[in-house]
Every structure is written in structure tokens, then in C-alpha cells.
Protein backbone atom coordinates (compact mmCIF):
# COMPACT_ATOMS: atom_id res chain seq x y z
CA UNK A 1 106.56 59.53 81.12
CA UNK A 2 102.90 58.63 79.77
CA UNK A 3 102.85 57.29 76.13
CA UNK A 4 99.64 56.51 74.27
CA UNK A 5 98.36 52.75 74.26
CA UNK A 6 97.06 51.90 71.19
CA UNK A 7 93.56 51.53 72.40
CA UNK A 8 91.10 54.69 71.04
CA UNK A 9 88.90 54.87 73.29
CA UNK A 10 91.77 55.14 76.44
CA UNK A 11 93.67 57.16 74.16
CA UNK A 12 91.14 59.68 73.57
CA UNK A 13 89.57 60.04 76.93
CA UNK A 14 93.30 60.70 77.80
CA UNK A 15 93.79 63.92 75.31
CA UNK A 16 90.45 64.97 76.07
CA UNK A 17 90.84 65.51 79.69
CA UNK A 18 94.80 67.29 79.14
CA UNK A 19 93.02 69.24 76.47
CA UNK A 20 90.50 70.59 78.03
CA UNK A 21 87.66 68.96 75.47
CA UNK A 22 84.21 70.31 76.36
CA UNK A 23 85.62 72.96 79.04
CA UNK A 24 87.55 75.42 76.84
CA UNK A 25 85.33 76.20 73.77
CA UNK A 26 88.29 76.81 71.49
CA UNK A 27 89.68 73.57 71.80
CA UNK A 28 87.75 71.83 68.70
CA UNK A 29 87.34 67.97 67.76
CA UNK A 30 85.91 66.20 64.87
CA UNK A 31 85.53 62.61 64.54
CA UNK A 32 85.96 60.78 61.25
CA UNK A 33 86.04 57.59 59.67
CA UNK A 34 89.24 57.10 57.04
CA UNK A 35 89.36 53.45 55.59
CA UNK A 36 87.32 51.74 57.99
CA UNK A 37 89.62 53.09 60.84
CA UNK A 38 88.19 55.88 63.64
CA UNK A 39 90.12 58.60 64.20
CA UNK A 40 89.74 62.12 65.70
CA UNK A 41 91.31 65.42 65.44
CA UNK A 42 92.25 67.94 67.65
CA UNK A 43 92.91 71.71 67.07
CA UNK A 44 93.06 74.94 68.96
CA UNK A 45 90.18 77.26 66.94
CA UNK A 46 92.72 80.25 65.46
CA UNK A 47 95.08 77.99 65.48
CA UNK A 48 94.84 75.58 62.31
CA UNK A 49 95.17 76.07 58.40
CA UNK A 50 91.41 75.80 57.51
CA UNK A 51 92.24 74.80 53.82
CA UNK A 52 95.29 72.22 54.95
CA UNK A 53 93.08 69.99 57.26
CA UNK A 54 90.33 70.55 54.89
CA UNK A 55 92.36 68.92 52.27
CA UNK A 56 94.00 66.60 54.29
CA UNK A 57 90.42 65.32 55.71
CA UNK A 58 88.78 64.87 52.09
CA UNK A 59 92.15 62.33 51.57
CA UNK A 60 91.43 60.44 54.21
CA UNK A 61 87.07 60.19 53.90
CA UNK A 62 88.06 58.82 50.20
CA UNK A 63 90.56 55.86 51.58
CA UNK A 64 88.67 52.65 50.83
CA UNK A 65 90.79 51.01 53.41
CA UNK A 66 94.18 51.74 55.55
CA UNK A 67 94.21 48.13 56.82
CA UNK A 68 98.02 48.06 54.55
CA UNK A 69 99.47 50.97 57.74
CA UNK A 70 100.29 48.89 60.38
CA UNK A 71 102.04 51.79 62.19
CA UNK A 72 101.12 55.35 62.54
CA UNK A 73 104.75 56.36 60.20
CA UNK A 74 103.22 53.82 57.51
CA UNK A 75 99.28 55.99 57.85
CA UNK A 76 101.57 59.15 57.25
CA UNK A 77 103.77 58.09 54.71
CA UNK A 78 100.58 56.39 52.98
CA UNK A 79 97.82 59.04 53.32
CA UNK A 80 99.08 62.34 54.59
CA UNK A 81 99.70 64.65 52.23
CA UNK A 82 100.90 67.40 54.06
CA UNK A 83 105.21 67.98 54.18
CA UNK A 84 105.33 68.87 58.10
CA UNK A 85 104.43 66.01 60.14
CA UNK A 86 105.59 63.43 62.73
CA UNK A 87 104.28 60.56 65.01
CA UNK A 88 104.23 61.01 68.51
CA UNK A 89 104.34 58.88 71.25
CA UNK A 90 104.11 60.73 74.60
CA UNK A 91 101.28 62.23 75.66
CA UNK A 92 102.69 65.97 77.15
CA UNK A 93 104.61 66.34 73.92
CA UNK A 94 101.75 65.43 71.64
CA UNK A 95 99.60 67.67 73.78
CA UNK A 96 102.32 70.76 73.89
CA UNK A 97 101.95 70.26 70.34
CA UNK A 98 98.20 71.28 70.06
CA UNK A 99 98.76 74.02 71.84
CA UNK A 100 101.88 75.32 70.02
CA UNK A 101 99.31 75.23 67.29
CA UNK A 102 99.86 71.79 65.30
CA UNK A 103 96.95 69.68 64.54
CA UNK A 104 97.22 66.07 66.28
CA UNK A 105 95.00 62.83 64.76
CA UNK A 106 94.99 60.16 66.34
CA UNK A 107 94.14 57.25 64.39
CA UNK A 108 92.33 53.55 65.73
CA UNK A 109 95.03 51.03 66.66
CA UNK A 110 98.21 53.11 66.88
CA UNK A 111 100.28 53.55 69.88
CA UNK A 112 101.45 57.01 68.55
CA UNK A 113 99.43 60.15 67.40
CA UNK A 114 100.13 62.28 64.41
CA UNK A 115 101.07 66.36 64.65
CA UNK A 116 100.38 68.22 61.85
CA UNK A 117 102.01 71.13 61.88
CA UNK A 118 99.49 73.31 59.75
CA UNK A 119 98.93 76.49 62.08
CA UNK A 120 98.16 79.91 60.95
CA UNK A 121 98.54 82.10 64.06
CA UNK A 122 97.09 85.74 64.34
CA UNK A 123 100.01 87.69 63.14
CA UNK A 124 99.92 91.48 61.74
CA UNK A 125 101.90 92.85 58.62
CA UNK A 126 105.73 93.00 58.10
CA UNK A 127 105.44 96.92 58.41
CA UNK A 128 108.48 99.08 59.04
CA UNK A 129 108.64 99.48 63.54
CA UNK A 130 108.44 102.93 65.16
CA UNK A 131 111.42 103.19 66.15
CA UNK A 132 114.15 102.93 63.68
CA UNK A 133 112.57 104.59 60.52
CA UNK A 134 114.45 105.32 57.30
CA UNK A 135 114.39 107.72 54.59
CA UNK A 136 115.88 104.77 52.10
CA UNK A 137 116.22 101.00 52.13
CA UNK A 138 113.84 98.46 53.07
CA UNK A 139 110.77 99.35 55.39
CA UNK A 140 109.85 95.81 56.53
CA UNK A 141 110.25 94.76 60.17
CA UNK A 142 109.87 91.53 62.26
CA UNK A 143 106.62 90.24 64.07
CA UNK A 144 105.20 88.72 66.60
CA UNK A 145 105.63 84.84 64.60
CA UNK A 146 109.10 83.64 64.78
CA UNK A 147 108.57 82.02 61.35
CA UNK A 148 107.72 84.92 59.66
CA UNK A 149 110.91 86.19 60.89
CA UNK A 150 113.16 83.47 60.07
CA UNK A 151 111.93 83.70 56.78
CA UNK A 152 112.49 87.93 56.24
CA UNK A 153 116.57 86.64 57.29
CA UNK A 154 116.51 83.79 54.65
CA UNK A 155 114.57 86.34 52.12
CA UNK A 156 118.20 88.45 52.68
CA UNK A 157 120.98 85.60 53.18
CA UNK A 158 120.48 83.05 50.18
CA UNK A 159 123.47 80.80 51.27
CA UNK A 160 123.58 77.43 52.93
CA UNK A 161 125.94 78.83 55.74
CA UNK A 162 123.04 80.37 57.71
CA UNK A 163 121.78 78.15 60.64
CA UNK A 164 118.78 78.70 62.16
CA UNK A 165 118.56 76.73 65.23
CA UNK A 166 115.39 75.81 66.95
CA UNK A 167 115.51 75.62 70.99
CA UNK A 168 112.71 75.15 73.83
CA UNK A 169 112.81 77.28 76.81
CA UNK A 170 112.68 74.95 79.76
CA UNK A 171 109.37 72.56 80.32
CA UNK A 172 107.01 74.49 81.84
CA UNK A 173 107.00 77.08 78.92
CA UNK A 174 108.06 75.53 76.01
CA UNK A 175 108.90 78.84 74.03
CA UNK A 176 110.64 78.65 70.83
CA UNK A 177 113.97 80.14 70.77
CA UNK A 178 116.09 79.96 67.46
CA UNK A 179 119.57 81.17 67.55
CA UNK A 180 120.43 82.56 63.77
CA UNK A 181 124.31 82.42 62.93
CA UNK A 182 126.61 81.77 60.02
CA UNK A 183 128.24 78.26 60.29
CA UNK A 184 131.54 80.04 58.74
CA UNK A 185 131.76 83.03 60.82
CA UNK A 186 130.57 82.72 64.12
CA UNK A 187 132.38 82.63 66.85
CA UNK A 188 131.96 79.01 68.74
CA UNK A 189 133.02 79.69 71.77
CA UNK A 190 130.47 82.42 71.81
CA UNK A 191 127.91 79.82 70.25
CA UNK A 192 128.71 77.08 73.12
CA UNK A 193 128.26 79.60 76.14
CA UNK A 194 124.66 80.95 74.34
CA UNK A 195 123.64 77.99 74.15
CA UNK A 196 124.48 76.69 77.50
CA UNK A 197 122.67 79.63 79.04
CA UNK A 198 119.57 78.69 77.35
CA UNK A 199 119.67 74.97 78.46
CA UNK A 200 120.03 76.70 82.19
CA UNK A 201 117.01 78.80 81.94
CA UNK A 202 113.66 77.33 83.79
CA UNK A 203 111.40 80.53 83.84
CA UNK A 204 107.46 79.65 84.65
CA UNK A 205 106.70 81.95 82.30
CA UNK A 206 107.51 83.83 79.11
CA UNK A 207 105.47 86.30 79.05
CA UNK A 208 107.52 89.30 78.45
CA UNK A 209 109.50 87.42 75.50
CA UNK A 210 112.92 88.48 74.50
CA UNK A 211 112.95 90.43 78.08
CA UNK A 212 112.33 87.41 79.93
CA UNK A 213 115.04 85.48 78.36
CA UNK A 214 117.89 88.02 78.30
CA UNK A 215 117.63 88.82 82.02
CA UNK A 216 117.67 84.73 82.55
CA UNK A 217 120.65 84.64 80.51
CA UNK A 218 122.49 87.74 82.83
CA UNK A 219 124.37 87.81 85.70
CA UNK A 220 121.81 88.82 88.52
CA UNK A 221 124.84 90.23 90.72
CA UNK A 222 124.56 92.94 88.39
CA UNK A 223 121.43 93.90 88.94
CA UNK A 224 122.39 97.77 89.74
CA UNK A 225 123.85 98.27 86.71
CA UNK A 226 121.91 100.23 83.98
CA UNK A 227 123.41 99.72 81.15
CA UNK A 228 121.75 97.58 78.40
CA UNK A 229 124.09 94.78 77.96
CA UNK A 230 121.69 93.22 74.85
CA UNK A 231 121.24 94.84 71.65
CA UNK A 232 117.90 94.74 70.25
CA UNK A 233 116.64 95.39 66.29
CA UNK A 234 113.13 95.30 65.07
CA UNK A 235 114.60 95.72 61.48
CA UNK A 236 115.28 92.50 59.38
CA UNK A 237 118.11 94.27 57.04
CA UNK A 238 120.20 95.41 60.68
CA UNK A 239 120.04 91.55 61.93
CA UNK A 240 121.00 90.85 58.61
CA UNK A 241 123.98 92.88 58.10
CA UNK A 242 124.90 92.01 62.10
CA UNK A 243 124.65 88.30 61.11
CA UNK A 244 127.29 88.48 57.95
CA UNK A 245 129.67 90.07 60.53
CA UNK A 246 129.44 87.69 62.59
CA UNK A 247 126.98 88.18 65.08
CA UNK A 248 124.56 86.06 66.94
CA UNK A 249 120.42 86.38 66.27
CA UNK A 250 118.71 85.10 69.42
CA UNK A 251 114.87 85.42 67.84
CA UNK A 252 112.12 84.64 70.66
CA UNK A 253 108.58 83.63 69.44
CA UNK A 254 106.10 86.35 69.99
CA UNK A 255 108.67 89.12 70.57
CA UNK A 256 108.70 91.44 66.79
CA UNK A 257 112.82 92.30 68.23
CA UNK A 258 116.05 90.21 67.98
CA UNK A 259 118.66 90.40 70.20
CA UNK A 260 122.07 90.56 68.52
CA UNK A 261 125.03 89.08 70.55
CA UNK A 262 127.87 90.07 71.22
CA UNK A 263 126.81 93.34 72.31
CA UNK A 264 129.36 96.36 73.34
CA UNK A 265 128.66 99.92 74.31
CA UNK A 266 129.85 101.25 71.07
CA UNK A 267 127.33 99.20 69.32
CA UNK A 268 124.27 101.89 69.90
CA UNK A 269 126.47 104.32 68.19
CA UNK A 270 124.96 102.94 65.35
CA UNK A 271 122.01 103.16 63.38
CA UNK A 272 120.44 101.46 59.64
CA UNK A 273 120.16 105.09 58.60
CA UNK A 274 124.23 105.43 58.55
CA UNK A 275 124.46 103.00 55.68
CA UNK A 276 121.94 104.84 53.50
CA UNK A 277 123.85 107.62 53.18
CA UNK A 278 127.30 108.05 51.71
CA UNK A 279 130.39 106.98 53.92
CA UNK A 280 130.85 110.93 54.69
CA UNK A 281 127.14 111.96 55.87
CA UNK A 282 127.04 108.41 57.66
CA UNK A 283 130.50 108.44 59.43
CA UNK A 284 129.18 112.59 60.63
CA UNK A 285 126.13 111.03 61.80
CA UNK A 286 127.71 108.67 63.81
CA UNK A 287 130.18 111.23 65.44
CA UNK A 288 126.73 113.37 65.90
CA UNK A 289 126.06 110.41 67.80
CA UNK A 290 128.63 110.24 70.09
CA UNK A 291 128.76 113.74 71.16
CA UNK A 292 125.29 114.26 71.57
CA UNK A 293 125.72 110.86 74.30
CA UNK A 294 128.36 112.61 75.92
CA UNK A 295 126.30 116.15 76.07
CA UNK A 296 123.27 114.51 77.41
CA UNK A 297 125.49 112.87 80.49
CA UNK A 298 126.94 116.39 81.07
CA UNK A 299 125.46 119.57 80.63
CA UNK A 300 123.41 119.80 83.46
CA UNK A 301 126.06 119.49 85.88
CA UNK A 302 128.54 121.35 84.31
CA UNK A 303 125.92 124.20 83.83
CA UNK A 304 124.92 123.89 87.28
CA UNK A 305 128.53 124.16 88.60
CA UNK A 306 129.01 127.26 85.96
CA UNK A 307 126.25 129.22 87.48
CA UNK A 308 127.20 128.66 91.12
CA UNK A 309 130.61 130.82 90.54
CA UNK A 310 129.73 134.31 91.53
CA UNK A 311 131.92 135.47 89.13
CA UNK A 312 130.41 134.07 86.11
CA UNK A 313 128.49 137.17 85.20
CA UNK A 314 131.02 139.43 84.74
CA UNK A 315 133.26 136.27 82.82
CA UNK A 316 133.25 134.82 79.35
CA UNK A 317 130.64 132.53 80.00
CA UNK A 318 128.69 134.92 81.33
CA UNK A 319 125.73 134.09 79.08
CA UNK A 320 125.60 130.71 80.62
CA UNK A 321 124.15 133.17 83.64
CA UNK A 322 120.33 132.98 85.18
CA UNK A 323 119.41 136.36 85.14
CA UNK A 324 115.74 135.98 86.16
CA UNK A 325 114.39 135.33 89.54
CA UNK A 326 113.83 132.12 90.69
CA UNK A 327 112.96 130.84 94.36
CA UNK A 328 112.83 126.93 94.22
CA UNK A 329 116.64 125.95 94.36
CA UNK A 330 118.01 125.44 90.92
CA UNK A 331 118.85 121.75 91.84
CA UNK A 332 115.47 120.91 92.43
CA UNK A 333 114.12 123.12 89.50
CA UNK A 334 116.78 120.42 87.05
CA UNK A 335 115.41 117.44 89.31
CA UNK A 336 111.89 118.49 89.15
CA UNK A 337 112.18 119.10 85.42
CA UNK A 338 113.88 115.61 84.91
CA UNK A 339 110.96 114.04 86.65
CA UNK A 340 108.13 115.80 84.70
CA UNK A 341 109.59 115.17 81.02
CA UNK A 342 109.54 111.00 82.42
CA UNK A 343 106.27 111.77 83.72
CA UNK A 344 104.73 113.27 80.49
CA UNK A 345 106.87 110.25 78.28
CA UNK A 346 104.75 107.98 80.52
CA UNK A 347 101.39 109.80 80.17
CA UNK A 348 101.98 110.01 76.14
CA UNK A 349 102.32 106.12 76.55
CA UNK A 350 98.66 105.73 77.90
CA UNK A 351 96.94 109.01 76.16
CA UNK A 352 94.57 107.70 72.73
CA UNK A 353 95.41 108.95 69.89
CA UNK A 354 92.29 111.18 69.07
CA UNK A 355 94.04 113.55 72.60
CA UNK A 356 97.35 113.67 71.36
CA UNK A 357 97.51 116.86 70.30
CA UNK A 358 95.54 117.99 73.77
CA UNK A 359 98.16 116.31 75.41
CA UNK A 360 101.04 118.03 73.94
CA UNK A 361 99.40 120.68 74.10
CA UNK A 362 98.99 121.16 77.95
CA UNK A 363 102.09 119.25 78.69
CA UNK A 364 103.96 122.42 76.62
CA UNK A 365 102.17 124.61 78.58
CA UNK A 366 103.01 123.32 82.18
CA UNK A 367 106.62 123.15 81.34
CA UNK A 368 106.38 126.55 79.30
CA UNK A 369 105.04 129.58 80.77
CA UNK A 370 102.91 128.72 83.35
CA UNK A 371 105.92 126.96 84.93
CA UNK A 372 107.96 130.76 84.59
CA UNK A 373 105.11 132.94 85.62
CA UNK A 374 104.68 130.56 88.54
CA UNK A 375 108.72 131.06 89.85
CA UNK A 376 109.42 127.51 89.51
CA UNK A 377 111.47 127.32 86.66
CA UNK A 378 113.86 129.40 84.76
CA UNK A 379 113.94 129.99 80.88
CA UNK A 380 117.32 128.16 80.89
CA UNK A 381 116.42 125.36 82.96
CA UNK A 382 113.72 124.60 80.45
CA UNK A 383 116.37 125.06 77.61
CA UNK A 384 118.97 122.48 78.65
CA UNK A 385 116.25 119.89 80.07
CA UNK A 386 114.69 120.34 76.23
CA UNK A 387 117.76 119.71 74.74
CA UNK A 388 119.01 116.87 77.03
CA UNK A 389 115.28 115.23 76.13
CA UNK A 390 115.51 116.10 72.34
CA UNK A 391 118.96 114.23 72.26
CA UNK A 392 117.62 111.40 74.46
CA UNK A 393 115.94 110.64 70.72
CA UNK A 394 119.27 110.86 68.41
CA UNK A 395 120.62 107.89 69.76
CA UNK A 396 118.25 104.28 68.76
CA UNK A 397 118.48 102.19 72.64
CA UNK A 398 115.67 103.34 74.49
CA UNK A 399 117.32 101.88 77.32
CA UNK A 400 120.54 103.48 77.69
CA UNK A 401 118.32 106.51 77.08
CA UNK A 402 117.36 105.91 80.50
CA UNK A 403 120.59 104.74 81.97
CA UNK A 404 122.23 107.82 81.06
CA UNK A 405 119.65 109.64 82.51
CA UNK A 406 119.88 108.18 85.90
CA UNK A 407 123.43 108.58 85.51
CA UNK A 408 123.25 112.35 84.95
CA UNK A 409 120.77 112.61 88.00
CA UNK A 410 123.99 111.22 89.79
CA UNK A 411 126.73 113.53 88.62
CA UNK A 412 124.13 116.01 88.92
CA UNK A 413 123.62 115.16 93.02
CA UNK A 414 127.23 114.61 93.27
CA UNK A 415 128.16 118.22 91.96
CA UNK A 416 125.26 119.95 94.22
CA UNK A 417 127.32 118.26 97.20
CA UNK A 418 130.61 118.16 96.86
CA UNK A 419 131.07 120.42 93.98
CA UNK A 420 133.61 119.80 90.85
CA UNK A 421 134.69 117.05 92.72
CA UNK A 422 131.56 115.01 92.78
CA UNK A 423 131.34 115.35 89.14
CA UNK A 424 134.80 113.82 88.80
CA UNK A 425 133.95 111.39 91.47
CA UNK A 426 130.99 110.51 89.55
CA UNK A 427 132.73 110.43 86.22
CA UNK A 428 135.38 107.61 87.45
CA UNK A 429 132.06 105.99 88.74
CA UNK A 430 130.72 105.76 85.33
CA UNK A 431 133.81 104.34 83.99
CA UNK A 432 134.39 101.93 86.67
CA UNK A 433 130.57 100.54 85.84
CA UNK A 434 131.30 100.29 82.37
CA UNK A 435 134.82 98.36 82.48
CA UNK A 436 132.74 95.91 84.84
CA UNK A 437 129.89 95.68 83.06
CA UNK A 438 129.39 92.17 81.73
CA UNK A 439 126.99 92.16 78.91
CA UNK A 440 125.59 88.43 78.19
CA UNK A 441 128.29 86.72 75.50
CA UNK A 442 130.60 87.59 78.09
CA UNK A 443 132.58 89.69 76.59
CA UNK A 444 134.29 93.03 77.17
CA UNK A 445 131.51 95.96 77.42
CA UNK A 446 133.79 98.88 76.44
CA UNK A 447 135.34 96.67 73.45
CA UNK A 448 137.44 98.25 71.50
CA UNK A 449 138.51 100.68 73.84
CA UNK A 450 139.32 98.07 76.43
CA UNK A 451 140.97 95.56 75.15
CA UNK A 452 141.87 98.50 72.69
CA UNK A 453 141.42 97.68 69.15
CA UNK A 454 142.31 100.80 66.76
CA UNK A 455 140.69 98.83 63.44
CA UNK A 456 137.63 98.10 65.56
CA UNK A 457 137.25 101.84 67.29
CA UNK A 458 137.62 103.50 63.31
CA UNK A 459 135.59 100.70 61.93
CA UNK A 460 132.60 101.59 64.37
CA UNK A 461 132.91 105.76 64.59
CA UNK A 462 133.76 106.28 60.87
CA UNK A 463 131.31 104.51 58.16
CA UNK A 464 133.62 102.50 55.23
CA UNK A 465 132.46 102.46 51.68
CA UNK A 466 130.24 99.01 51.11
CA UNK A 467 132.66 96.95 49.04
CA UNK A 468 132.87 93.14 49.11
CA UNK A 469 135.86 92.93 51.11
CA UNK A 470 133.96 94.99 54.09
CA UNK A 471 130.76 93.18 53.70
């Protein structure tokens, strides 16, 4: 472990050569005299409070002398005006400092450096996110700066019970990770195993944030599993409200989304629009919810297995019946269809702006009547696949989006084999994945079913009346 010396001129060649001084042009210097003493600061350009060090270097080009700071704590209690500062001995801390964004000065005759933390990253405005609009209620949202975060949750819960604990994510990294909790409410056992996961991870590299960290924090054995087993919210008022129940914030520096622990299936039932409505239009919403989930999973098969039964044209379902001609199988007309609404989400994702309306455009067309004309798809093919991918929306996880779509491409392959069968085969596989699915806390995925927990279950399909005693 290297610590500074005490001798400037060792000292600085030291920082200049970790730094990168004079081969990375944003990595600026300035050399100063303050009371008779060299000293020379250190910031990453983009990085630092122009005004702070501004003011703080006009203090010390007016000291007659600092001879009276025999130690670098004396120089800062003395002459720094700034409230966020420390001494530093070691030299890969005081250097993962600069480039976390804190100004270091190091000072003539001091075995430690001084870390100011005055940064002012790039950050864009607290707008409301994409996903997860309301009509009503707040239309802020978190950013990339985990600062700016912490302080939209302390903007919401004005009491000293909320603990916002800072963490770095292992020593190659150094990410900031703060874990947000009530002191009187949270659970500790759930608290204890969080933040023993964290002191396990060693990833390289954060890069994809919050993602990185939540699949360090799974179990990799169940890697085949698709269902999300973290919750994420970009809005500050949902992470608020999840925090006064209880819950666990796990905020990762340059990710705009918090992760809410513990997480349960039931939880993406709902949505920051129930509680601005009344209890009534909120708790229907929710139960929209639900049965739009369990309509997306199975209406394809079932409808596939409908119109297989020669019968079903002279039945009561017979309007369920394809009565135009077709001559690609209807199996892979549903498969083919499945893959081309993923293909055109993934095109929208990469089209500018300016062709949008080009886009949607030709993407209606090649699904619409060119499709027909062409014999590859049916008119009700291209009405269930448009409602399955309508409803795909209703529901605010992106990601179980997905995994009940792969899921439905199962019961859907299952049926076209076996027949009714495979779709009860495939149901009990569902089931089985998600009484075995181990989310992160954990916990029990399918809580309150299983354990069951009637107070729960009602609590999370039917919306209560705000009151005090629910809040």
C-alpha cells in the first residue's frame, strides 16, 4: 500500500504519472503558491465546480503564511473553506478520488493530500422517464448522478429514519452503490444478506450499471429462468412510497433506475398511475392488469387448439374459425408473426426520429395487407398477435414482457405437438419455474400466494384508500 512522503517534488511526480499528467488532456494542474508553501491541484476538466476551486484558490493566494498547519487536517481546518473535504494518505485512494471527480491539493511538506469533493458532473434534467407516465402527481424522475437522486428521496421523506448508505463495488471499479432504507422498518435480515452480496461482488467493470450489479447479486444456476427477479423504478415518488413500506432502494451511480428489493411476481401488477385515481378506478386497473398478463400467456394457444377441431365451424365458437385461405401452416404464420413484431420493436429502437412515421408506416403495411394478399398470414392471426403486442404495453416490466413471451412461444410449441396436453404440460412448467424462482432478497417469488398471505394478495390486487394507518 503506497502512501505519500511528505516530499513535493516525489509526491508530485508520483500523481502525475497515475494521473496521466501531460498524456490525457483533460486531466488539468495548476501550481500555486499559498503562504509561502507550493502546492498543486489536480482535477479532471468536466469534472470540478469552477466557482468552488475558484473561491477556494483566491483563500489560499491571500494567506500571508501557513507556517501555524503543521499537518495537512490543521491546512484544512485553517484555510479551506469548503464543507466536503478530507486528508488522504494513500496514493490509489487519493487518485480514485480525482477520478470520481473530487479535486486533490497537495500541499509542500505534508505526508497526506487533500480531496475536495467539489464536482459538477454532466447530468441532464429531473424530467418525468418514458416509461411510466402519469396523468397526475409528480413528473420528476431519477438521473444518471446518484446524488441528484438521493436528494429527489430526501426532497419526499423529511425524517431522520431514512438511511442512505454509501458502498464501493469491489476495487477495480469503485462504483458507488447506496442502499436507501428506513432504520424503523426494514427488514435486517434482508439488510444483512444485501449487503453481504455487495461485499462479494468483484466485476471488472460496471458498465451496464444497475444490470451489472443485480445479475452479480443472482444466483447464476438460474440462468434459464426469465423471469425478472428485480424490480426497477425510474420514478422518485414509486421508490418513495416502496421505501415507507418497507422496501429496500439499491441506487447505482450512473444508472437513472432503482432497484427495489424484495421483489415478488405480484409486484409488476402495479403501477404509480393506480394511486392517482380513486381506490375503485385503481383497484379495476390493477385487475385489468392481471387479466390482460394472463391473456397475453394464452390466447394463442388456446386459439390455435380451437381452430384445429374440425368441428369448430359448425360450434359456438365458431367465429373463432379461419375462414380465408392460407398456405404457410398456421403455427408458423403465429411464430413468424411473433418474430416480426420483436423485429420491428428492435428496428423502432435504432430508426431517428425525423423516419418514425416512415417506419410505422411500412412496418403496418408488411404486417397488414401485403402480408394477406401475399397468403402468409390470416386476418385473425394479425388480430390476436396485435392484441397480445398491445397488452405487452399495459403491464410497466419490460422484462417480463419478454419472459412471457418466450413462455407463450412454449405453450404455443407444446400445443402444436402434443395437443391440449402440451398446453397443460406447459402450464405446470410455468408454475414449477415460478415456485423456484429465487429473486435476489431471497425470498419467495410467488409471495403471497405461496407462503399464502390473504391480507397481502387483497392488499396488492385491490387499491386501499390512502389513510395514515395504510401509509
Amino acid at each position: 500500500m503506497e502512501c505519500l512522503t511528505g516530499h513535493f517534488a516525489q509526491d508530485t511526480g508520483t500523481l502525475d504519472l497515475l494521473l496521466g499528467v501531460g498524456r490525457c488532456f483533460d486531466l488539468i494542474t495548476r501550481d500555486l503558491v499559498a503562504g509561502g508553501r507550493r502546492c498543486r491541484l489536480y482535477v479532471v476538466d468536466g469534472y470540478g465546480d469552477d466557482a468552488v476551486i475558484e473561491r477556494i484558490v483566491s483563500v489560499l493566494l491571500t494567506r500571508q503564511s501557513t507556517a501555524d498547519a503543521l499537518t495537512a487536517q490543521d491546512f484544512i481546518d485553517r484555510y479551506i473553506t469548503f464543507s466536503e473535504v478530507n486528508a488522504e494518505r494513500e496514493v490509489q485512494k487519493a487518485v480514485t478520488a480525482v477520478f470520481l471527480g473530487k479535486t486533490l491539493l497537495l500541499a509542500e511538506g505534508y505526508d497526506a493530500c487533500i480531496l475536495i469533493d467539489a464536482k459538477s458532473y454532466p447530468s441532464r434534467g429531473v424530467e418525468e422517464p418514458s416509461s411510466g407516465k402519469v396523468l397526475r402527481g409528480a413528473h420528476d424522475g431519477f438521473i444518471e448522478s446518484v446524488v441528484q437522486n438521493a436528494a429527489l428521496l430526501r426532497r419526499r421523506i423529511r425524517t431522520p429514519q431514512l438511511t442512505l448508505e454509501g458502498h464501493k463495488i469491489s476495487e477495480n471499479s469503485r462504483a458507488d452503490v447506496v442502499l436507501c432504507y428506513l432504520e424503523d422498518k426494514v427488514d435486517r435480515a434482508l439488510l444483512a444478506r444485501v449487503r453481504a452480496k455487495l461485499a462479494a461482488i468483484d466485476a471488472s467493470s460496471v458498465s451496464m450499471s444497475q444490470e451489472t450489479i443485480a445479475e452479480s447479486m443472482m444466483d447464476r444456476r438460474q440462468w434459464y429462468d426469465p423471469f425478472p427477479r428485480v424490480r426497477y423504478t425510474e420514478r422518485p415518488d414509486t421508490a418513495t412510497a416502496s421505501v415507507m413500506e418497507g422496501s429496500l432502494l439499491v441506487l447505482v451511480d450512473n444508472s437513472p433506475a432503482a432497484m427495489i428489493l424484495p421483489t415478488c411476481f405480484f409486484d409488476f401488477v402495479q403501477e404509480a398511475n393506480d394511486f392517482y385515481f380513486p381506490p375503485l378506478i385503481g383497484s379495476y386497473l390493477r385487475l385489468l392488469r392481471v387479466v390482460v398478463f394472463l391473456l397475453t400467456l394464452f390466447i394463442t394457444p388456446v386459439w390455435y387448439l380451437l381452430v384445429q377441431d374440425p368441428d369448430l365451424p359448425n360450434g359456438a365458437l365458431s367465429f373463432l374459425a379461419v375462414t380465408s385461405e392460407y398456405e404457410m401452416p398456421l403455427l408458423a404464420q403465429l411464430l413468424l408473426t411473433e418474430f416480426i413484431v420483436d423485429l420491428l420493436k428492435l428496428a423502432s429502437l435504432n430508426t431517428p426520429s425525423v423516419f418514425s412515421n416512415s417506419f410505422s408506416m411500412i412496418g403496418a403495411l408488411v404486417l397488414g395487407d401485403f402480408a394477406v394478399q401475399a397468403h402468409w398470414l390470416v386476418p385473425e392471426v394479425l388480430a390476436y398477435m396485435a392484441f397480445v403486442a398491445i397488452a405487452n404495453f399495459a403491464q410497466p416490466s419490460y422484462e417480463l414482457g419478454y419472459a412471457f413471451k418466450l413462455l407463450r412461444l412454449v405453450l404455443l410449441v407444446g400445443a402444436a405437438a402434443i395437443g391440449w396436453a402440451g398446453l397443460v404440460l406447459g402450464t405446470i412448467l410455468i408454475v414449477a419455474l415460478l415456485v423456484t424462482t429465487k429473486p435476489i432478497d431471497g425470498g419467495h417469488y410467488l409471495y403471497p400466494i405461496y407462503p399464502f398471505n390473504w391480507r397481502a394478495l387483497r392488499t396488492l390486487l385491490l387499491r386501499r384508500p390512502i389513510s395514515p394507518e395504510n401509509t
